[in-house]
C-alpha atoms as a PDB file:
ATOM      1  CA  UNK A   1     160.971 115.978 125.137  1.00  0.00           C
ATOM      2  CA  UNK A   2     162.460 112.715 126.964  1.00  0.00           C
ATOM      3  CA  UNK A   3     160.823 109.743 126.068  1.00  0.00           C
ATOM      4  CA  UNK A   4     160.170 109.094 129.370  1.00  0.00           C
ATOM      5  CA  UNK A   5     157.118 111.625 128.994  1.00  0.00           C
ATOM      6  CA  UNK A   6     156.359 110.683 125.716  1.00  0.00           C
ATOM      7  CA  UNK A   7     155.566 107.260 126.733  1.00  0.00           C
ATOM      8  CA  UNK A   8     154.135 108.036 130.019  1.00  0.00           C
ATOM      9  CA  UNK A   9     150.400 108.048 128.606  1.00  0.00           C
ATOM     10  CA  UNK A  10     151.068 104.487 126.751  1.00  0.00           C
ATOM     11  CA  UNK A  11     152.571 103.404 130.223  1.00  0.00           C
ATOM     12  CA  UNK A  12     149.630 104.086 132.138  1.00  0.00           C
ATOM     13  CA  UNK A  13     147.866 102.175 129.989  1.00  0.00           C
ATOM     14  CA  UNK A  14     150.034  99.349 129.714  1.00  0.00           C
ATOM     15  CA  UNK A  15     148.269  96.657 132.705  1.00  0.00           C
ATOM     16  CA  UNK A  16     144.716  97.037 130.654  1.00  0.00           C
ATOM     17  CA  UNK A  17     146.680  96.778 126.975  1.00  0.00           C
ATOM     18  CA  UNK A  18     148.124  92.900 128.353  1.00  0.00           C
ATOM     19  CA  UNK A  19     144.252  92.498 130.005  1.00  0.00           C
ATOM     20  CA  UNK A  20     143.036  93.266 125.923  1.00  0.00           C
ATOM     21  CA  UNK A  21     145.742  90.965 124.663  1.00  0.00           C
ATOM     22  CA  UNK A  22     144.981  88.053 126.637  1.00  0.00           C
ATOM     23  CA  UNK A  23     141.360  88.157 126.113  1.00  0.00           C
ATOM     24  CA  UNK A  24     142.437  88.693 122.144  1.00  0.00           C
ATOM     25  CA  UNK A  25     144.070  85.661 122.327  1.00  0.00           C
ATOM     26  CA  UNK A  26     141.442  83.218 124.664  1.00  0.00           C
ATOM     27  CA  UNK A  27     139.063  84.965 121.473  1.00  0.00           C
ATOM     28  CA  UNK A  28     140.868  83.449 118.947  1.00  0.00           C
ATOM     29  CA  UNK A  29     141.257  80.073 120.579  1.00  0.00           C
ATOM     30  CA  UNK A  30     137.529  79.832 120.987  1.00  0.00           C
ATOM     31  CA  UNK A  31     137.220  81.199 117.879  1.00  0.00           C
ATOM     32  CA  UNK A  32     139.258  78.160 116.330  1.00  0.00           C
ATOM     33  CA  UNK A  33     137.522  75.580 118.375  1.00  0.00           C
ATOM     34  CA  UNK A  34     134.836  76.514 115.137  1.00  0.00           C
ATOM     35  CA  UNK A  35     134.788  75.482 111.841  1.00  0.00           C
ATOM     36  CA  UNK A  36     134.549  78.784 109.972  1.00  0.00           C
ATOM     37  CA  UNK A  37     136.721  80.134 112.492  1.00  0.00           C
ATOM     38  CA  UNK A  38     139.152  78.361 111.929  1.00  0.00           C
ATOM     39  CA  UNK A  39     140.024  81.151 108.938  1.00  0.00           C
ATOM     40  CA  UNK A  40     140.068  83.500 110.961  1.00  0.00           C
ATOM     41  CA  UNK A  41     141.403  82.764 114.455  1.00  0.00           C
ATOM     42  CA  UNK A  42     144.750  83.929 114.064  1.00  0.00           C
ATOM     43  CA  UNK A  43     143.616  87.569 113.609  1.00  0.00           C
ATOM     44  CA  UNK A  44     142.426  88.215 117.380  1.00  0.00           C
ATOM     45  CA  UNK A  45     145.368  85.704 118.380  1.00  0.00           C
ATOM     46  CA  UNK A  46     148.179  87.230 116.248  1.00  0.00           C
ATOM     47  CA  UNK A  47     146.518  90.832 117.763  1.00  0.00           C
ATOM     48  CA  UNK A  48     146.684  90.057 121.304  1.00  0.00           C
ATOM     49  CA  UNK A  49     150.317  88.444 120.813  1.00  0.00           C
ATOM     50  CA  UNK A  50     151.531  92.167 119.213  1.00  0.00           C
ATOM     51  CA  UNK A  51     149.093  94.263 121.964  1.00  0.00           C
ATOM     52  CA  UNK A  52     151.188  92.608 124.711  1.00  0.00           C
ATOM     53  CA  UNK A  53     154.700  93.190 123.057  1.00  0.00           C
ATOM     54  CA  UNK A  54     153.751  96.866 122.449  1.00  0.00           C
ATOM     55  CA  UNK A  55     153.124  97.086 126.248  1.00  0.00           C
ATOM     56  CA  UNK A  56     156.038  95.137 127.293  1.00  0.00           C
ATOM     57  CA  UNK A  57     158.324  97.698 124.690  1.00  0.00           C
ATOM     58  CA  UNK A  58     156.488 100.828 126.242  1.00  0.00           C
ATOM     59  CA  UNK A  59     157.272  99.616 130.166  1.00  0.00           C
ATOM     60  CA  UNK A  60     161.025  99.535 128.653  1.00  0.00           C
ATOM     61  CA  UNK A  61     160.889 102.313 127.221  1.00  0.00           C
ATOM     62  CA  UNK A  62     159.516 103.928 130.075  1.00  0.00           C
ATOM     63  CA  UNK A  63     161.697 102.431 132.580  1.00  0.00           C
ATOM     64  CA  UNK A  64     164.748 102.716 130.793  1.00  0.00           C
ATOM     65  CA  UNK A  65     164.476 105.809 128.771  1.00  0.00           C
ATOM     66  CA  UNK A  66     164.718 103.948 125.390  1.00  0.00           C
ATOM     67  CA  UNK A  67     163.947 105.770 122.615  1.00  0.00           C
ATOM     68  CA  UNK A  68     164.248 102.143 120.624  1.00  0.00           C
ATOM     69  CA  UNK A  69     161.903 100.171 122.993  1.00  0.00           C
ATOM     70  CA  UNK A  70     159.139 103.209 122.264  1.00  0.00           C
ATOM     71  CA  UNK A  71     159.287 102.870 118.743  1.00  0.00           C
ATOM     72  CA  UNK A  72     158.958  99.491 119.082  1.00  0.00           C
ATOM     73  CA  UNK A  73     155.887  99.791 120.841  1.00  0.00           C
ATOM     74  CA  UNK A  74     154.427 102.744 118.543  1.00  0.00           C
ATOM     75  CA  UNK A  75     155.289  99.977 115.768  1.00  0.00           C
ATOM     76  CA  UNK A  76     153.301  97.017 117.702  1.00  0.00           C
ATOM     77  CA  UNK A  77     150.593  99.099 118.269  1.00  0.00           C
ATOM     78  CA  UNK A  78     150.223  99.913 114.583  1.00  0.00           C
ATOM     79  CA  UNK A  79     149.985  96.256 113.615  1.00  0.00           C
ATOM     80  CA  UNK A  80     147.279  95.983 116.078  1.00  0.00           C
ATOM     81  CA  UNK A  81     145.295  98.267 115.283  1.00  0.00           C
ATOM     82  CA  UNK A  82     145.786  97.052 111.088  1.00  0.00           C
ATOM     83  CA  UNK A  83     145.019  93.503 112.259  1.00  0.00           C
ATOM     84  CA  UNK A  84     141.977  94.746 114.412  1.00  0.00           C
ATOM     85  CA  UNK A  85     140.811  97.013 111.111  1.00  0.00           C
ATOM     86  CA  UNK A  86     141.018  93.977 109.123  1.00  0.00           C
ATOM     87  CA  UNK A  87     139.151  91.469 111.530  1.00  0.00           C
ATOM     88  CA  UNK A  88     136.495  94.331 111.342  1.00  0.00           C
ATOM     89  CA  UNK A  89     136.227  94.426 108.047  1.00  0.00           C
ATOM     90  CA  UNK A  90     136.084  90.621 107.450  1.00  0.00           C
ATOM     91  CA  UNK A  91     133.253  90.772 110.085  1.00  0.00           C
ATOM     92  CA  UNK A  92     131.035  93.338 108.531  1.00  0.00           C
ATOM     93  CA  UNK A  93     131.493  91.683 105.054  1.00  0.00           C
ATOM     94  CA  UNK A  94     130.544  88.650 106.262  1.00  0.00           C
ATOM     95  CA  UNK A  95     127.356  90.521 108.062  1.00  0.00           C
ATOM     96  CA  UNK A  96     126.512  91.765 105.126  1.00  0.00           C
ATOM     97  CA  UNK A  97     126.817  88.604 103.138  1.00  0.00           C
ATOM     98  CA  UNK A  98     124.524  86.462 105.640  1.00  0.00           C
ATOM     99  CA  UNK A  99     121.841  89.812 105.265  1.00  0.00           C
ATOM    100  CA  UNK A 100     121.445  89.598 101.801  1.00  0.00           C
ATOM    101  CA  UNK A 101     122.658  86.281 100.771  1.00  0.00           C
ATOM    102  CA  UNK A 102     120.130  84.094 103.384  1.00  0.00           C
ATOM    103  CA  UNK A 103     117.589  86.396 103.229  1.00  0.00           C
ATOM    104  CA  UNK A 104     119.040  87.839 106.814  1.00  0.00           C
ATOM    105  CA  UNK A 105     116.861  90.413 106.715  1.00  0.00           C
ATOM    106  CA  UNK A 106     113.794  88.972 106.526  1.00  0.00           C
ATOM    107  CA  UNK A 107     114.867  86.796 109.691  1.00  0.00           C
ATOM    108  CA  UNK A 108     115.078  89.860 111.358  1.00  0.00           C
ATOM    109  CA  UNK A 109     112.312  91.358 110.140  1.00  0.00           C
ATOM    110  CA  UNK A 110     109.692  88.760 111.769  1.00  0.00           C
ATOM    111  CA  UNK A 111     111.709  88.146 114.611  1.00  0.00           C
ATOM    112  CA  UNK A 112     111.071  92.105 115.342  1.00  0.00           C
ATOM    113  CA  UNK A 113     107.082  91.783 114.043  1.00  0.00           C
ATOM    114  CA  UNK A 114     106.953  88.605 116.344  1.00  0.00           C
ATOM    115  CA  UNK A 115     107.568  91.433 119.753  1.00  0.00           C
END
């Protein structure tokens, strides 16, 4: 197969994976504008900065035929998706931290018996 049909599907794509990255990145500048997330702001930013090279790499690719440019983008889009696993996993731990560490759950709790 050509990698101009490889990529094709990616290519497609490509206009909403730049829309994802931007917002990734206007995410992690409000996200900084707090103090605890501060720590963690450059995850979404550093996200949306590798979503939008992938798509740039897979429009090359496409465009050009570049076998180089595609792995490029297969490569990007791996670090996304390890950076977006990681900001998920830093989120749920810190879920379940506020649950059980500030009595979380008994917050919840009356806030449901109070409906």
């Amino acid at each position: 197969m050509d990698v101009r049909s490889l990529s094709e599907s990616l290519f497609t794509g490509r206009k909403w994976m730049k829309f994802v990255g931007v917002v990734l990145i206007l995410y992690g500048i409000c996200l900084a504008l707090t103090i605890l997330g501060t720590v963690i702001a450059w995850l979404p930013i550093w996200s949306g900065i590798t979503l939008i090279q992938s798509a740039v790499a897979i429009e090359k690719a496409y465009i050009s035929d570049d076998a180089a440019a595609l792995m490029m983008s297969l490569s990007k889009l791996k670090t996304h998706f390890v950076i977006i696993s990681t900001l998920l996993l830093l989120m749920l731990t810190s879920m379940a931290v506020w649950l059980f560490a500030f009595d979380g759950v008994e917050v919840i709790a009356n806030a449901i018996k109070s409906l």
